[in-house]
C-alpha atoms as a PDB file:
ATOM      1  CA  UNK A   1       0.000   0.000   0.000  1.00  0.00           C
ATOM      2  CA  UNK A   2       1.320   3.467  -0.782  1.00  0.00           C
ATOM      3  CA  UNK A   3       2.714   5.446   1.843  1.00  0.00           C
ATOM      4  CA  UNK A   4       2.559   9.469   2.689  1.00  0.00           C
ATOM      5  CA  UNK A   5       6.164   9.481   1.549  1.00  0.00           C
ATOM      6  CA  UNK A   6       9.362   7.294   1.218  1.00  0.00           C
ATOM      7  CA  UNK A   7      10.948   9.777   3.862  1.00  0.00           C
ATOM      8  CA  UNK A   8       8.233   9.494   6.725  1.00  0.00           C
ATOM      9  CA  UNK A   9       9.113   5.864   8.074  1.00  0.00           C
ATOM     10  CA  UNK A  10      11.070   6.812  10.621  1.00  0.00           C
ATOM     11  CA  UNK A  11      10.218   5.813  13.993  1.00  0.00           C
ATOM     12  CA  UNK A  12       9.677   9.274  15.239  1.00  0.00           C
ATOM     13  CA  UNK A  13       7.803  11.157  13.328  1.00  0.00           C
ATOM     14  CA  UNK A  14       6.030  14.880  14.324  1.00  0.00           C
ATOM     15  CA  UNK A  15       2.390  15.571  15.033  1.00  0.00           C
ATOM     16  CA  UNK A  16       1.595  18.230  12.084  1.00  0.00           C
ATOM     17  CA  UNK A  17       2.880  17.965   9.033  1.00  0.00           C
ATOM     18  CA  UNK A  18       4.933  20.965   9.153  1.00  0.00           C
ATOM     19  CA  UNK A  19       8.790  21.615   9.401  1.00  0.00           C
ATOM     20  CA  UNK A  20      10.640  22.691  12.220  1.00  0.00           C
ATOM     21  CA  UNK A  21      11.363  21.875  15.835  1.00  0.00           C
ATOM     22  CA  UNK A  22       8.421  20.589  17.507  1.00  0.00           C
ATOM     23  CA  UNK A  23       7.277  18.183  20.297  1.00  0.00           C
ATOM     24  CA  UNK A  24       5.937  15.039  20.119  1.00  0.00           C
ATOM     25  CA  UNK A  25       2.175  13.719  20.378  1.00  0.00           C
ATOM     26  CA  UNK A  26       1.150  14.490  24.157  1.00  0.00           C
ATOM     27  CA  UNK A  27      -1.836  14.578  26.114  1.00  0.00           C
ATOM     28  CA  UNK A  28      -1.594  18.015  28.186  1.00  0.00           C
ATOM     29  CA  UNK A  29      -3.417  19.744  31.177  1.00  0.00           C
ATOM     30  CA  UNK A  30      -6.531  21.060  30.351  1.00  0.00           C
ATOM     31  CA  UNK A  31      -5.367  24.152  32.654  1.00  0.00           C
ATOM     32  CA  UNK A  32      -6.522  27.955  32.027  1.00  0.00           C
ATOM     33  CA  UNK A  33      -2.993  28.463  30.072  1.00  0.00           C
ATOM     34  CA  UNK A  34      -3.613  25.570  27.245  1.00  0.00           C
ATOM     35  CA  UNK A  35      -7.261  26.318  26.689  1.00  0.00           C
ATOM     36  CA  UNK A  36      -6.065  30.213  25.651  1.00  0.00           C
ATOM     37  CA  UNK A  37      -3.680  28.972  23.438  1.00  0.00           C
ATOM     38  CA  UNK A  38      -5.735  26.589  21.845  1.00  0.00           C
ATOM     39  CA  UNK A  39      -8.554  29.597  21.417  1.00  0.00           C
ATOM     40  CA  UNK A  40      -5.551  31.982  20.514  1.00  0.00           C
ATOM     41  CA  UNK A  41      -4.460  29.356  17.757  1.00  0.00           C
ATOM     42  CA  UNK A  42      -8.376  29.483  16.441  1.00  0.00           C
ATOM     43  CA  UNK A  43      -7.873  33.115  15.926  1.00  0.00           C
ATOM     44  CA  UNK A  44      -4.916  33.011  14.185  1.00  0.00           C
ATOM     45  CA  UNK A  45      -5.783  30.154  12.003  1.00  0.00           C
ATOM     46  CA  UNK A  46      -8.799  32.229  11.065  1.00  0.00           C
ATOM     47  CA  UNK A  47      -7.014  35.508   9.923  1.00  0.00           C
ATOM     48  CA  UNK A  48      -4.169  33.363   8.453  1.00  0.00           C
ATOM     49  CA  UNK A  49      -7.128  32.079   6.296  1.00  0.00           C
ATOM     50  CA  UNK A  50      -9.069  34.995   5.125  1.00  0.00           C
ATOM     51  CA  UNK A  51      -5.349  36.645   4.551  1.00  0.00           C
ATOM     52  CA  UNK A  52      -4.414  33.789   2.263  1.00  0.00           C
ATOM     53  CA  UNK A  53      -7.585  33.513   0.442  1.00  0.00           C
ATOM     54  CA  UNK A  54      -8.336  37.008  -0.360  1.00  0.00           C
ATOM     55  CA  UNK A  55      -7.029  37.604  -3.725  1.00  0.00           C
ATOM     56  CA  UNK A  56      -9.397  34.872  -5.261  1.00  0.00           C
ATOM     57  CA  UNK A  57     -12.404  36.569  -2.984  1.00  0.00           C
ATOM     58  CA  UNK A  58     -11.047  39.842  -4.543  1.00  0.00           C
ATOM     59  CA  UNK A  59     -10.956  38.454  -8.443  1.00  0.00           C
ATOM     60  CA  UNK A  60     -14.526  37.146  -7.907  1.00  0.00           C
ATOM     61  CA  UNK A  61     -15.996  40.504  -6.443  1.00  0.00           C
ATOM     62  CA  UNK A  62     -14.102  42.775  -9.351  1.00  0.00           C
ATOM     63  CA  UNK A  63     -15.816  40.386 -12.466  1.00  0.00           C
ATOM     64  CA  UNK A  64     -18.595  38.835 -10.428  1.00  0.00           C
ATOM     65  CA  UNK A  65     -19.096  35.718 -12.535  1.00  0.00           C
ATOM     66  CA  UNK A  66     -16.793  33.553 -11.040  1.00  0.00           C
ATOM     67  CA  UNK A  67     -17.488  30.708  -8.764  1.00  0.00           C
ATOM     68  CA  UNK A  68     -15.253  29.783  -6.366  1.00  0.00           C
ATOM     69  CA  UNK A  69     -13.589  26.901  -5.394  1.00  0.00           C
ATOM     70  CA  UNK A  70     -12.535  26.433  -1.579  1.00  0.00           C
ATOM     71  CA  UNK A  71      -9.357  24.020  -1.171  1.00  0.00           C
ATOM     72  CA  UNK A  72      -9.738  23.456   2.661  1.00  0.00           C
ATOM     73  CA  UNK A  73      -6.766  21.009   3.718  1.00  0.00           C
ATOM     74  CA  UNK A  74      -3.738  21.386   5.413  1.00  0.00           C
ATOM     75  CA  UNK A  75       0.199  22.097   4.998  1.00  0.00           C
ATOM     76  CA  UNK A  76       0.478  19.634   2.398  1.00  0.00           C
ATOM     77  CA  UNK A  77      -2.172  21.916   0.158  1.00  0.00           C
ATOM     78  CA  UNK A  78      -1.196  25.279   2.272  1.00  0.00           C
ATOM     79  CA  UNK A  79       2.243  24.688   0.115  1.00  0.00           C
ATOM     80  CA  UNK A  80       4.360  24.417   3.239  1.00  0.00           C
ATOM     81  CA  UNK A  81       8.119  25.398   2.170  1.00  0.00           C
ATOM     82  CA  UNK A  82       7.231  26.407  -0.974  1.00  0.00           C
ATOM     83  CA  UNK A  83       7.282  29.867  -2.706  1.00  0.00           C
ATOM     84  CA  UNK A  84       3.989  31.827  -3.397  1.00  0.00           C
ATOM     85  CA  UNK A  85       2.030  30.547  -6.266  1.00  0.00           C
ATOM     86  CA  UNK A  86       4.104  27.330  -6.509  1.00  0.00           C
ATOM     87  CA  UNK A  87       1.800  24.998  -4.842  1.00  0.00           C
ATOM     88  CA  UNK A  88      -0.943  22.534  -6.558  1.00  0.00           C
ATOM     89  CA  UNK A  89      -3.684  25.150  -6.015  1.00  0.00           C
ATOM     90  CA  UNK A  90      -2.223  27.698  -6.973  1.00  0.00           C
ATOM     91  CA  UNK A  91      -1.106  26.194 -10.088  1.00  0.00           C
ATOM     92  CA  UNK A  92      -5.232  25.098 -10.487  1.00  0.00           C
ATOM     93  CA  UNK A  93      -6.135  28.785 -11.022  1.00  0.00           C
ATOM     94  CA  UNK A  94      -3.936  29.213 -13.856  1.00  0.00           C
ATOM     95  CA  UNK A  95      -5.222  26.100 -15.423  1.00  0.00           C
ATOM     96  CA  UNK A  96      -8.409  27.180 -14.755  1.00  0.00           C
ATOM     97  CA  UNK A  97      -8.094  30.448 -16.701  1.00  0.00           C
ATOM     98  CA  UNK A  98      -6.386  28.413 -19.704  1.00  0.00           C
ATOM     99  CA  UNK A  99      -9.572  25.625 -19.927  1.00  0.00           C
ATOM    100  CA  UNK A 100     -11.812  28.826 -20.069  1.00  0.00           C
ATOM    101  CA  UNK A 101     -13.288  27.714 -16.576  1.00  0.00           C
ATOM    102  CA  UNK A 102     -14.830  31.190 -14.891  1.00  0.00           C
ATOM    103  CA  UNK A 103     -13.899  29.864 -11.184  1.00  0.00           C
ATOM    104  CA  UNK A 104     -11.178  31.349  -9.130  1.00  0.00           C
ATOM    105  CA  UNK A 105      -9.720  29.250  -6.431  1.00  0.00           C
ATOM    106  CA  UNK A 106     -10.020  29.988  -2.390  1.00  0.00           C
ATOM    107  CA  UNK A 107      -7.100  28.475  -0.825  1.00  0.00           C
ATOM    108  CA  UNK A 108      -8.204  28.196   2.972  1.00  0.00           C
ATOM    109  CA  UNK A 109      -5.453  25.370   3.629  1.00  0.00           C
ATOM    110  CA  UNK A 110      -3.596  25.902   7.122  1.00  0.00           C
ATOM    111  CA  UNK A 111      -0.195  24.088   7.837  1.00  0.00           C
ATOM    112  CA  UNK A 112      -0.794  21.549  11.226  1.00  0.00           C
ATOM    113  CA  UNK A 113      -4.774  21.564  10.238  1.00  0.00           C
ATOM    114  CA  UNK A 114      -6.781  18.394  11.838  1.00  0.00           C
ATOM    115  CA  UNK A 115     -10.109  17.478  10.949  1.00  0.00           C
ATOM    116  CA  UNK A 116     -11.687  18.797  14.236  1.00  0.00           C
ATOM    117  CA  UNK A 117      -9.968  22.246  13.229  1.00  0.00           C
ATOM    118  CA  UNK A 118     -11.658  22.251  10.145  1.00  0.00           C
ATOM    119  CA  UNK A 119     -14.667  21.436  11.267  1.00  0.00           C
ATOM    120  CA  UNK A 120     -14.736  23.939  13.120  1.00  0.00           C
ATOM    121  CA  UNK A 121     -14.187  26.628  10.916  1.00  0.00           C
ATOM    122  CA  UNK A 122     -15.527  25.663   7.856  1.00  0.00           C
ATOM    123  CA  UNK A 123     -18.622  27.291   8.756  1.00  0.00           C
ATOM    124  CA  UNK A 124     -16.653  30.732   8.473  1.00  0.00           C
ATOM    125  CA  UNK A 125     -15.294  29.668   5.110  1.00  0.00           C
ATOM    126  CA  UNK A 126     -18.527  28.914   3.481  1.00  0.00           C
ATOM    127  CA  UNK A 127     -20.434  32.140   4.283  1.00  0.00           C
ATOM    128  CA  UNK A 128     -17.094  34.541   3.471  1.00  0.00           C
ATOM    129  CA  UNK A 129     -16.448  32.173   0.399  1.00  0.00           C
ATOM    130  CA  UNK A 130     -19.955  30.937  -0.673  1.00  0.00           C
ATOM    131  CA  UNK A 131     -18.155  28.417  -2.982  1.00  0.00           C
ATOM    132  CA  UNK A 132     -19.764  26.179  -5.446  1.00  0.00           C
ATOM    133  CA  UNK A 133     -16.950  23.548  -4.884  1.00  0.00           C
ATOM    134  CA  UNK A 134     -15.396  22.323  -1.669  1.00  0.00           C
ATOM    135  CA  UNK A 135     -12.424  20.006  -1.647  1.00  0.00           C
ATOM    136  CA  UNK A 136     -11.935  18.632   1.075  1.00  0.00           C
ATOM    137  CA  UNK A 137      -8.184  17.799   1.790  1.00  0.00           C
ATOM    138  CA  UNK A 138      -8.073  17.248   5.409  1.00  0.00           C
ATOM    139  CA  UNK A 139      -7.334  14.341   7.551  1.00  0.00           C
ATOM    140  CA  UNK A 140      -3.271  14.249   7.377  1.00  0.00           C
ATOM    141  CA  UNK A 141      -2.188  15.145  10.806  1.00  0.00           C
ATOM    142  CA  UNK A 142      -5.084  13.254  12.476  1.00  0.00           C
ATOM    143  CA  UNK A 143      -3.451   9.991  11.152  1.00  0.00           C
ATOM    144  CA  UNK A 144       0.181  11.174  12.099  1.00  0.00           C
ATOM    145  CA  UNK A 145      -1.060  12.020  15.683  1.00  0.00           C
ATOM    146  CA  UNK A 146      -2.788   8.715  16.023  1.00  0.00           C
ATOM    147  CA  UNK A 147      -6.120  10.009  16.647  1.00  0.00           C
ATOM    148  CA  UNK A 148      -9.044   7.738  16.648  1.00  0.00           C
ATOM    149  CA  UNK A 149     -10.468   6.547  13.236  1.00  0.00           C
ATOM    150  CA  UNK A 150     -14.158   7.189  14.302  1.00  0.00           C
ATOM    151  CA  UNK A 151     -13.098  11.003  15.153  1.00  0.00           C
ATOM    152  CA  UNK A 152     -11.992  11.572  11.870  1.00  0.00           C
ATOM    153  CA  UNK A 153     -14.958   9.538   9.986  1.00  0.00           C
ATOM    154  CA  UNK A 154     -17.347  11.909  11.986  1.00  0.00           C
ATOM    155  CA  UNK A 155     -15.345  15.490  11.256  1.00  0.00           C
ATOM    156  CA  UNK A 156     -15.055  14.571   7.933  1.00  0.00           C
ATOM    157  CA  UNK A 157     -18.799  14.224   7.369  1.00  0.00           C
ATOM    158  CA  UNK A 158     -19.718  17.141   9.211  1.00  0.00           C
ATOM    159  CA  UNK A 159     -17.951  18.838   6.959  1.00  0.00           C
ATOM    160  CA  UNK A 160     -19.226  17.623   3.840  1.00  0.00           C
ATOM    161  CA  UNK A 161     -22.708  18.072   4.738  1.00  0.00           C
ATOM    162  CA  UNK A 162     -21.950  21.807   5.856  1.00  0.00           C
ATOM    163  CA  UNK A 163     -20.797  22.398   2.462  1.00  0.00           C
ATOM    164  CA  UNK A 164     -23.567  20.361   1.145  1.00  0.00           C
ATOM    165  CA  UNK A 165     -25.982  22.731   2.513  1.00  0.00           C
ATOM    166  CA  UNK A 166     -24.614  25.772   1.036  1.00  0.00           C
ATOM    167  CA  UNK A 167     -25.160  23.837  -2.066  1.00  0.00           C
ATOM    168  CA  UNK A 168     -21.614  23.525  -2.991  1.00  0.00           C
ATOM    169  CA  UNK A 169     -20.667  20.329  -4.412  1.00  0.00           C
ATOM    170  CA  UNK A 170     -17.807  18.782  -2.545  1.00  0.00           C
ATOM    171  CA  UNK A 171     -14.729  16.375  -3.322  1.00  0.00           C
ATOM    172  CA  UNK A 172     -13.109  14.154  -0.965  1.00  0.00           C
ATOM    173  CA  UNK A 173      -9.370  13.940  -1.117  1.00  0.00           C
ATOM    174  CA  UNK A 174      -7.660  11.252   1.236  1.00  0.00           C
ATOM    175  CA  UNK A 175      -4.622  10.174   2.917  1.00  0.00           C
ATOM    176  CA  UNK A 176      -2.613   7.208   3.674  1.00  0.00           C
ATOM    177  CA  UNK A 177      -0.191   6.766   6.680  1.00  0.00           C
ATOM    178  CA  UNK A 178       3.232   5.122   6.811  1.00  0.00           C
ATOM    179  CA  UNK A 179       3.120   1.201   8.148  1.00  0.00           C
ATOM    180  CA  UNK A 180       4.935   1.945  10.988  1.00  0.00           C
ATOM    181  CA  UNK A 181       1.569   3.070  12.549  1.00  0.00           C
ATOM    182  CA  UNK A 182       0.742  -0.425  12.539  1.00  0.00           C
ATOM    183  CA  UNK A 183      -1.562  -2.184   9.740  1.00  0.00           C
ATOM    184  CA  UNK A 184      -4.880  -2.154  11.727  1.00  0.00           C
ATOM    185  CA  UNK A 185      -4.550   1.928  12.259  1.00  0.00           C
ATOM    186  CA  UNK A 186      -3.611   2.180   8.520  1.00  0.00           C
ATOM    187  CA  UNK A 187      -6.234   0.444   7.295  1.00  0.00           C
ATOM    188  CA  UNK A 188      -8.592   1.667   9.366  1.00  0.00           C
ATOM    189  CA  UNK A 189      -7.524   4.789   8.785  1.00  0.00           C
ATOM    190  CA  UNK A 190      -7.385   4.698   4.769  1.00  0.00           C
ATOM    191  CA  UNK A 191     -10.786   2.896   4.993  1.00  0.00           C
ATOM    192  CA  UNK A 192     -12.527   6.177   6.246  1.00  0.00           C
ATOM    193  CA  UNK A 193     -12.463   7.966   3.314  1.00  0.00           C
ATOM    194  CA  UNK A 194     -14.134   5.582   1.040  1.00  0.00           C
ATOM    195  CA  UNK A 195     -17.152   4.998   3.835  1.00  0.00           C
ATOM    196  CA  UNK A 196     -17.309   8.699   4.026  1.00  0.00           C
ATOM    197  CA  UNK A 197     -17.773   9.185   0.103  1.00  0.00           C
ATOM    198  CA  UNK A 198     -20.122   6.339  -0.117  1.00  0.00           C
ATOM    199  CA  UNK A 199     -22.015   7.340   2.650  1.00  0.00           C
ATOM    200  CA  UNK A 200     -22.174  10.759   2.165  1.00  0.00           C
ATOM    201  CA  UNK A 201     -22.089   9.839  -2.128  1.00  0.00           C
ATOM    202  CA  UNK A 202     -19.523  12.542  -3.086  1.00  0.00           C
ATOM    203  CA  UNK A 203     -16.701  11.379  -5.254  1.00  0.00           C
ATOM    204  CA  UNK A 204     -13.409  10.529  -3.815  1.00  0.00           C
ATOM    205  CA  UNK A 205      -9.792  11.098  -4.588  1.00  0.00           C
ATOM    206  CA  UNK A 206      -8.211   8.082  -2.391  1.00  0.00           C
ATOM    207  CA  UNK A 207      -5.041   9.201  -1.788  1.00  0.00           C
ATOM    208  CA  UNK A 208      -3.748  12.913  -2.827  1.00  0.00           C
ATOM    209  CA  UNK A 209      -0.138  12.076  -3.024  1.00  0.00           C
ATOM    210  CA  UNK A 210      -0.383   8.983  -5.108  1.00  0.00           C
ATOM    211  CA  UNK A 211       1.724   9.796  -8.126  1.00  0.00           C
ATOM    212  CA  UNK A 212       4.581  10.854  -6.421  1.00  0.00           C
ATOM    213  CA  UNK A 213       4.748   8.844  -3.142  1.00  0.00           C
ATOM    214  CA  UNK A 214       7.821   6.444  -4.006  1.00  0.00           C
ATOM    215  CA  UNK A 215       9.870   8.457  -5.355  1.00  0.00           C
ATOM    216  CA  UNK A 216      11.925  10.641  -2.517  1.00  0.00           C
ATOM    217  CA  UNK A 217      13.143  12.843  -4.610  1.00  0.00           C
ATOM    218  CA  UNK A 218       9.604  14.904  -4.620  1.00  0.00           C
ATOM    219  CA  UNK A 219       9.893  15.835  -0.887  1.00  0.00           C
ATOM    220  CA  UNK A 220      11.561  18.371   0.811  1.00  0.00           C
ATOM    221  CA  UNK A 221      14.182  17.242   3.208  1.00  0.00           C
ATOM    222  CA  UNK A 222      11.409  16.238   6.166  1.00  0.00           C
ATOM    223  CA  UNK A 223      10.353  13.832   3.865  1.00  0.00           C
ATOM    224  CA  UNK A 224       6.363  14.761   4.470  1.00  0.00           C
ATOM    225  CA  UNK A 225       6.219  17.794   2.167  1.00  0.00           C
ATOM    226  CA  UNK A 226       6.162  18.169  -1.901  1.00  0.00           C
ATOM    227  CA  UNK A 227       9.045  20.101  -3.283  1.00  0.00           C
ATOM    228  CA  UNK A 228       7.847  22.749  -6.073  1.00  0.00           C
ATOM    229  CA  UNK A 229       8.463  20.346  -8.978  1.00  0.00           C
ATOM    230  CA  UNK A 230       6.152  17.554  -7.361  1.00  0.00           C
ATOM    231  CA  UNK A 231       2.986  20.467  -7.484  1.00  0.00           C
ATOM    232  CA  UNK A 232       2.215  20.021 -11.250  1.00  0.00           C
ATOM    233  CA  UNK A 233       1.718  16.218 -10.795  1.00  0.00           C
ATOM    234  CA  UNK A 234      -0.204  16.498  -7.387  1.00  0.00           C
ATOM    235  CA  UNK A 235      -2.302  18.969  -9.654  1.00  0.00           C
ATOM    236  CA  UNK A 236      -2.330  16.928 -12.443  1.00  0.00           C
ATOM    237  CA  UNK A 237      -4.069  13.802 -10.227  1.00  0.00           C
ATOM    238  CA  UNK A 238      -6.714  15.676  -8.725  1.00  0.00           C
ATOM    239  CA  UNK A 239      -7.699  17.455 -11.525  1.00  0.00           C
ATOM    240  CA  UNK A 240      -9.922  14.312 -13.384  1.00  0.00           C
ATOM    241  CA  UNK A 241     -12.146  14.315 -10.453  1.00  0.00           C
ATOM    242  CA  UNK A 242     -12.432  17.936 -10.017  1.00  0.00           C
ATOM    243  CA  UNK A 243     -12.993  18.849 -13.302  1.00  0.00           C
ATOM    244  CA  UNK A 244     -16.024  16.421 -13.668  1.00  0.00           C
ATOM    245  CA  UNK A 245     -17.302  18.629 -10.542  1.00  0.00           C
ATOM    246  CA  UNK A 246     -16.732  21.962 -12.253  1.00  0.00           C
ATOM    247  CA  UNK A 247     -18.422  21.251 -15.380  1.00  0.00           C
ATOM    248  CA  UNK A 248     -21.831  20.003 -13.371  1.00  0.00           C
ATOM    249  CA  UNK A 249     -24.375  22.465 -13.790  1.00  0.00           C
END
């Protein structure tokens, strides 16, 4: 089975998918202190978000035709490391303009994102956005934290059916998780995302990183995140699924 990358095997491996020096998975104090940093993080993931995603609000408002299209995942969509306009979403609002398609794309990705984060401020996103498409790229740094299967399954169609009831028509991107997390987390974890999209009957891209997972030369040097060159054929996989989206009417 295809892993998140040939570089995250290693027996210790970080709880978000981001670079840097950070601590392992632990369960902390539920003291006054940790519950204002978890409410200051809210905050800042929410400005980080509308700050990021403004220029594609700011096209649609100027030639208000456009749809949108909200990409709402994490670090590994966020284009962690990379250089503005280099990652895969990025790169799908110039293809966009060059198929003639009048959407511009929302990128409300944040680096470390879980599921429960994004539930939790999708809500935001849809009423500032009002998208017609929702992909929904989240799950990641659940599975590298360990978090429980059922948690995920339930964020993840939370989500889908708030963006379902703004009318936006939503696709599913998964993950998969290296085998050192042991095969009955792995599987169980993969497995969500199909039981989601059959339950929920939105179509699903299993697994976002699939054509460039075995080959380490497309990560950066923590071995979790795309280099630049990878972004074209991350884009290149997800765009089958998404374009049969964009051309329902």
């Amino acid at each position: 089975m295809a892993t998140a990358s040939p570089g995250a095997t290693a027996k210790v491996i970080s709880c978000r998918i981001v670079s840097g020096p950070l601590p392992l998975c632990t369960t902390l104090p539920r003291d006054s202190t940790s519950i204002m940093v978890s409410m200051l993080r809210i905050l800042l993931a929410s400005m980080l978000m509308f700050a990021t995603a403004a220029p594609a609000a700011e096209k649609i408002g100027a030639g208000g035709t456009a749809q949108t299209i909200l990409v709402f995942g994490d670090s590994l969509s966020a284009g962690h490391g990379l250089a503005n306009g280099q990652a895969w979403p990025a790169l799908l609002d110039k293809r966009l303009q060059g198929e003639g398609l009048h959407y511009a794309v929302a990128n409300a990705s944040i680096s470390g994102e879980t599921s429960a984060g994004g539930r939790s401020r999708l809500p935001v996103a849809l009423n500032r956005f009002k998208p017609g498409v929702v992909v929904i790229a989240l799950g990641a740094n659940d599975g590298l934290r360990g978090l429980p299967a059922t948690q995920l399954r339930a964020n993840l169609v939370a989500m889908v059916r708030a963006a379902k009831a703004k009318k936006a028509r939503v696709l599913l991107v998964g993950m998969r998780l290296p085998p050192n997390y042991g095969s009955r987390y792995t599987e169980e974890f993969a497995a969500v995302f199909t039981v989601v999209a059959k339950q929920e009957k939105v179509p699903l891209l299993p697994f976002l990183l699939e054509p460039i997972a075995n080959e380490r030369s497309n990560f950066q040097p923590d071995g979790l995140h795309p280099v630049a060159a990878a972004q074209p054929k991350i884009l290149d996989h997800v765009w089958p699924k998404l374009e049969l989206l964009l051309r329902q009417r």
